[in-house]
N, C-alpha and C. Protein backbone atom coordinates (compact mmCIF):
# COMPACT_ATOMS: atom_id res chain seq x y z
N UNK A 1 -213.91 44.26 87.36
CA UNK A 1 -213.97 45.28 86.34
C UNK A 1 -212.84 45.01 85.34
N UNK A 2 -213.50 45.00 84.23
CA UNK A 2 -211.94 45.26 82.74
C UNK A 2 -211.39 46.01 82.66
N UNK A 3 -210.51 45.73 82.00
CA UNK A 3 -209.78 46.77 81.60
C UNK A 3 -209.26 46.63 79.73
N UNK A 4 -208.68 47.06 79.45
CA UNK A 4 -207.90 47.38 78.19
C UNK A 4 -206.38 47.74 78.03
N UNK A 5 -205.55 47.07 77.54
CA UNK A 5 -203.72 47.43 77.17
C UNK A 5 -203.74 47.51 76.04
N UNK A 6 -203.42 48.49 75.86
CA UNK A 6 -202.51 49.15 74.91
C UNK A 6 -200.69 49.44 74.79
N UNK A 7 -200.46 48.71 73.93
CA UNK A 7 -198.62 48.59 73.87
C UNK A 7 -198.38 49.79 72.92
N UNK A 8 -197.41 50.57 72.88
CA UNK A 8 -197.54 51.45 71.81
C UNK A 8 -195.98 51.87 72.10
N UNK A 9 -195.22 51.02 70.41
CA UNK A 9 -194.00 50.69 70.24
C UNK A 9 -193.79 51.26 68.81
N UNK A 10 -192.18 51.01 68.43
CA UNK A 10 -191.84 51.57 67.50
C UNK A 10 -192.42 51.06 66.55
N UNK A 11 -192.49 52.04 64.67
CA UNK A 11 -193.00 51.17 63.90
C UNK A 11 -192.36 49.53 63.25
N UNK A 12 -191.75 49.93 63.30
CA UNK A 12 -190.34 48.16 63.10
C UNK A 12 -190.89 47.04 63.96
N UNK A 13 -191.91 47.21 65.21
CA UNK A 13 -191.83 46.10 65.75
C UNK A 13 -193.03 45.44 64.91
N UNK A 14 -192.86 44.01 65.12
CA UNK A 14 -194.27 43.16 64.37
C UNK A 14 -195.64 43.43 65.64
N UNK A 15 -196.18 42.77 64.67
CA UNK A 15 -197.98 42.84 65.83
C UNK A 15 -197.53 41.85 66.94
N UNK A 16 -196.96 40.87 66.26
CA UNK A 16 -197.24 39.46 67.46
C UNK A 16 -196.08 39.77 68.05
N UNK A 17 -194.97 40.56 68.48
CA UNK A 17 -193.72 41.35 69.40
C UNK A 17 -194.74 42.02 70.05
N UNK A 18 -195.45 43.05 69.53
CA UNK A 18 -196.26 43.84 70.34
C UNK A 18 -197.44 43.35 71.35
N UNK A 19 -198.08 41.89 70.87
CA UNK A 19 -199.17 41.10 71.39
C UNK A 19 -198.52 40.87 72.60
N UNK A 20 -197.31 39.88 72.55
CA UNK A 20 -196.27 39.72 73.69
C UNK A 20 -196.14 40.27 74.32
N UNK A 21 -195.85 41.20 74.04
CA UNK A 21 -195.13 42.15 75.25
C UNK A 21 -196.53 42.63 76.22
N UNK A 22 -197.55 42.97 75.36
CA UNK A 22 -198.61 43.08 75.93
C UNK A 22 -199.32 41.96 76.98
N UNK A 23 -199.24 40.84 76.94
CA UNK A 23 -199.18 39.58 77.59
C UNK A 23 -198.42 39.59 78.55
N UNK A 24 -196.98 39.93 78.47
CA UNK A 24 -196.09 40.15 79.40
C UNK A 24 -196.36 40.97 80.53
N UNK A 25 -196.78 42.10 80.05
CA UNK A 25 -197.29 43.16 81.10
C UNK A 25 -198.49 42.83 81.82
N UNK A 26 -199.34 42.48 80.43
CA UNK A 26 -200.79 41.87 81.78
C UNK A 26 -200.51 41.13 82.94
N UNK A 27 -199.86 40.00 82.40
CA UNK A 27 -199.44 38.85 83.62
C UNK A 27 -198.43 39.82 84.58
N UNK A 28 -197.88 40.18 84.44
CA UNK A 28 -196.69 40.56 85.19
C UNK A 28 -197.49 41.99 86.06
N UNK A 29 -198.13 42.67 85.62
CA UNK A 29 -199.60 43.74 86.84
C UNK A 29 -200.20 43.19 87.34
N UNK A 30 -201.19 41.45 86.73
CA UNK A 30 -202.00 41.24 87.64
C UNK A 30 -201.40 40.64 88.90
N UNK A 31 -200.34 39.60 88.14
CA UNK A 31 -199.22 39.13 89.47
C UNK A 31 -199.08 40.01 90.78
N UNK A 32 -198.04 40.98 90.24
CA UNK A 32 -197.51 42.09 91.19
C UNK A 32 -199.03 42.34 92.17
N UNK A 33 -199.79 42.88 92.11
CA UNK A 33 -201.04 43.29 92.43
C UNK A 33 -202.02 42.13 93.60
N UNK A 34 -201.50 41.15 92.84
CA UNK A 34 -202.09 39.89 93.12
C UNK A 34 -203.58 39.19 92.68
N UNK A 35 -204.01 40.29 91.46
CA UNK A 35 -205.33 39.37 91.10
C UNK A 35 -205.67 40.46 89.92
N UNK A 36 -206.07 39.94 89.03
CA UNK A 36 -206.63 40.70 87.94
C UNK A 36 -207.62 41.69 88.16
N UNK A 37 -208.44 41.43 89.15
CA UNK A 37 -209.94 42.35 89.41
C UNK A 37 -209.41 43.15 90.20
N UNK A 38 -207.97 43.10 90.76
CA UNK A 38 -207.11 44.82 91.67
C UNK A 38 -206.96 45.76 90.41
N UNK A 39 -206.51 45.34 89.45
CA UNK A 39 -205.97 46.06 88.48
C UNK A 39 -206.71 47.59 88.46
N UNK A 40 -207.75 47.89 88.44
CA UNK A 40 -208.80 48.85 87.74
C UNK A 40 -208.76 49.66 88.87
N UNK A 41 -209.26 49.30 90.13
CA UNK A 41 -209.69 50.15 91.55
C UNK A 41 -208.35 50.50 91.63
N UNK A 42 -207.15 49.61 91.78
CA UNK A 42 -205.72 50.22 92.39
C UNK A 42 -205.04 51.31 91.33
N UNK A 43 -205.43 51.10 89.84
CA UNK A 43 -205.31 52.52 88.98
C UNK A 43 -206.29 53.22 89.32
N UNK A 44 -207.33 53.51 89.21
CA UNK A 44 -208.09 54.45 89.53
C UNK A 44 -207.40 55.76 91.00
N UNK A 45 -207.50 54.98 91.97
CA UNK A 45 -207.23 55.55 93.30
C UNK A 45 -205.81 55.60 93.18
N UNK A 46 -205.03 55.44 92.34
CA UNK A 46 -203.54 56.24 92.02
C UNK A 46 -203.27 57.17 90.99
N UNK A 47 -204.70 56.89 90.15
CA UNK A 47 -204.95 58.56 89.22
C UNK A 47 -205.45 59.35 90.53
N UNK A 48 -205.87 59.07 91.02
CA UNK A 48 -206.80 60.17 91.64
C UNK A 48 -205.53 60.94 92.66
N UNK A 49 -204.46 60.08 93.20
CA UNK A 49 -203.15 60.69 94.40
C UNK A 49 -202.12 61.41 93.34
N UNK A 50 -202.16 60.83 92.05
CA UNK A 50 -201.45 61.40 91.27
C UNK A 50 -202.02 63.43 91.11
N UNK A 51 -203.19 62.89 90.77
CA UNK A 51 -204.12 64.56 90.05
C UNK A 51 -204.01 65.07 91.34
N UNK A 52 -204.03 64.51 92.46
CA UNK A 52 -204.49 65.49 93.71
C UNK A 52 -202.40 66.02 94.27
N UNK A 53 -201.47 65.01 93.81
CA UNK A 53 -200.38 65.51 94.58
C UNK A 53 -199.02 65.24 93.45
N UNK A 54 -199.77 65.26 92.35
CA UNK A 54 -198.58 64.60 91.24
C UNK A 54 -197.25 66.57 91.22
N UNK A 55 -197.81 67.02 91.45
CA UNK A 55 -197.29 68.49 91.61
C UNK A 55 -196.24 68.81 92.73
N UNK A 56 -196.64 68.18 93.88
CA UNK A 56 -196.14 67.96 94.92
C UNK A 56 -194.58 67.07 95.41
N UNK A 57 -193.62 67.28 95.59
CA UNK A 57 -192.21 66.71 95.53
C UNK A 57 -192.61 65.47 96.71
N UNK A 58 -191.98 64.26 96.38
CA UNK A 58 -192.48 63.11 97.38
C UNK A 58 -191.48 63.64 98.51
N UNK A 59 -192.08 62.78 99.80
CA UNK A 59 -193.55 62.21 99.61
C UNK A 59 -194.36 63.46 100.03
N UNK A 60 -195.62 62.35 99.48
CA UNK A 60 -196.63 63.38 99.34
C UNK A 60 -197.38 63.41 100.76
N UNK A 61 -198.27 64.66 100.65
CA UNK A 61 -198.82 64.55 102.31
C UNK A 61 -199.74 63.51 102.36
N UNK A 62 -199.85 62.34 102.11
CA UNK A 62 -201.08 61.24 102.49
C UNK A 62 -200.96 60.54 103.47
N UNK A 63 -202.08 59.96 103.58
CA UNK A 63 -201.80 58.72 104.82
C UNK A 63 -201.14 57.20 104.60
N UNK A 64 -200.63 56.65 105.86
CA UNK A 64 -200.27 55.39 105.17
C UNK A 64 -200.90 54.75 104.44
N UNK A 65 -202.04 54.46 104.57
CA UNK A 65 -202.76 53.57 103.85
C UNK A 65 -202.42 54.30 102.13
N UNK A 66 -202.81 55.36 101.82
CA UNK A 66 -202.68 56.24 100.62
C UNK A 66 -201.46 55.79 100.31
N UNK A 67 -199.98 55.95 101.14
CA UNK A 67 -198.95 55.43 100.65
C UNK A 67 -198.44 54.31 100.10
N UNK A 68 -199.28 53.48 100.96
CA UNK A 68 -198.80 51.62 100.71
C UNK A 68 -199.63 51.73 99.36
N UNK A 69 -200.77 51.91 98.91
CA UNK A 69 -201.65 51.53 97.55
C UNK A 69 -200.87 52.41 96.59
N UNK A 70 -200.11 53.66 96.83
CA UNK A 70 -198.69 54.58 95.78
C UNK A 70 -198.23 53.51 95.43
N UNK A 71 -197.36 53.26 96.83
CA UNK A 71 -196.28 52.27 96.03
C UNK A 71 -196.31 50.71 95.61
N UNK A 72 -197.82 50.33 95.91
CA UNK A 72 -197.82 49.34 95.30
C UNK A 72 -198.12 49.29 93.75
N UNK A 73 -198.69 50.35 93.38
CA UNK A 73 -199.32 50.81 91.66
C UNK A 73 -197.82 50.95 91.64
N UNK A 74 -196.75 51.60 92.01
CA UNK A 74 -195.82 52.01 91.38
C UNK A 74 -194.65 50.53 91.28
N UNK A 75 -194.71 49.78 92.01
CA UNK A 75 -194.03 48.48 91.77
C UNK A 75 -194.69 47.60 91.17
N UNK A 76 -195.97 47.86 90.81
CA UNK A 76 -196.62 47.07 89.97
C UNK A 76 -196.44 47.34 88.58
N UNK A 77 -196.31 48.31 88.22
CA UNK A 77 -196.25 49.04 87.00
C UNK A 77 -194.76 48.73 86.54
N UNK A 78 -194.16 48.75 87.27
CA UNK A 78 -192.05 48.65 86.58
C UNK A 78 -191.93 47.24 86.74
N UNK A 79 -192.87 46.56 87.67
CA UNK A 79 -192.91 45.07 86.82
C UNK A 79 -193.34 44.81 85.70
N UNK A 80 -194.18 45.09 85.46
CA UNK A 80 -194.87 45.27 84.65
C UNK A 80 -193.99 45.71 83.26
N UNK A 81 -193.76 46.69 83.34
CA UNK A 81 -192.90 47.49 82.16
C UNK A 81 -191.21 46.55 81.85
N UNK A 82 -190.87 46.34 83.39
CA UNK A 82 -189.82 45.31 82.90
C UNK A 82 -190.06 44.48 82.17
N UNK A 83 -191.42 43.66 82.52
CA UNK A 83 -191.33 42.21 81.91
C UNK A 83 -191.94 42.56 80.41
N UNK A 84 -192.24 43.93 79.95
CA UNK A 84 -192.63 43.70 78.67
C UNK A 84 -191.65 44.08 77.82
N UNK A 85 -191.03 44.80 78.15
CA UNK A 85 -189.89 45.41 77.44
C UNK A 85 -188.46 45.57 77.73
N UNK A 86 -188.25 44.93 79.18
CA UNK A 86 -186.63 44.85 79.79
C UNK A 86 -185.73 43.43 78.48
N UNK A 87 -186.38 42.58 77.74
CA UNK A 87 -185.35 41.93 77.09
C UNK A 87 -185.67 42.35 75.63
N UNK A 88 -186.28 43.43 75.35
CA UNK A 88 -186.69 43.76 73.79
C UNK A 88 -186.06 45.30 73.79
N UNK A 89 -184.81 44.67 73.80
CA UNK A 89 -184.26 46.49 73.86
C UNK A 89 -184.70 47.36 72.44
N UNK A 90 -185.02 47.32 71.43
CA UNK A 90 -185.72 47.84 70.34
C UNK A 90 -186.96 48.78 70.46
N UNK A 91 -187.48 47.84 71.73
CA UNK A 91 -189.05 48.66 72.30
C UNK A 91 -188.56 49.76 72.90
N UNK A 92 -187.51 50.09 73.10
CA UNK A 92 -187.20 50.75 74.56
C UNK A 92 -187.61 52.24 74.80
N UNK A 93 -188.20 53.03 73.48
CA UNK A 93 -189.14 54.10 73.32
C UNK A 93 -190.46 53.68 73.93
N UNK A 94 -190.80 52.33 74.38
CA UNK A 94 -192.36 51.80 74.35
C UNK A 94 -192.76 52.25 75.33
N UNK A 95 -194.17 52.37 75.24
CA UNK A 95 -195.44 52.82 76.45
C UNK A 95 -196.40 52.42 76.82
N UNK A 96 -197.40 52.53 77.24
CA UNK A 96 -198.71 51.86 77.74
C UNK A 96 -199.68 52.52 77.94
N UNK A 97 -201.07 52.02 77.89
CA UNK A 97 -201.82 52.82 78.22
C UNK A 97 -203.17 51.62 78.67
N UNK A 98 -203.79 52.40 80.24
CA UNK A 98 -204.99 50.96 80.25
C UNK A 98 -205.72 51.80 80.57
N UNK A 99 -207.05 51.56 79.83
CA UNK A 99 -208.21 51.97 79.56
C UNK A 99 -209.78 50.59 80.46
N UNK A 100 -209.98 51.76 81.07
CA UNK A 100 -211.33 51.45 82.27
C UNK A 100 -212.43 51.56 81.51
């Protein structure tokens, strides 16, 4: 399944800073994750622990299994975010968004 990134940075940065960084992050989620086609199912089923316990102070009441796929979206993602924006301190307002 695809997906879609969206980089969404200050206005000062150029397109092709923003393309990058966007590149950066792809590679650096599908890595973490270990394959591009995790990307979509392992967000999905961490929106879904989020909406069901994002309210909830960690940890949350789930099962291991529920936990290990948390924290793997969640170390996937600050790789992710490092490698797009940890040496572009300018971005450092920047965000993301991936679209299913």
């Amino acid at each position: 399944m695809s997906y879609t990134l969206k980089i969404f940075t200050a206005e000062e940065v150029t397109e092709t800073a923003r393309e990058q960084a966007a590149q950066r992050f792809r590679t650096a989620l599908e890595t973490s994750l270990g394959d591009a086609s995790l990307v979509v199912p392992v967000y999905q089923a961490y929106l879904k622990l989020l909406q069901a316990h994002g309210d909830h102070p960690r940890p949350w009441p789930i099962s291991p299994a529920e936990q290990l796929l948390a924290d793997q979206w969640e170390e996937a993602e600050m790789a992710a975010t490092q490698a797009a924006f940890g040496a572009e301190r300018y971005m450092g307002d920047a965000h993301f968004e991936l679209g299913v």
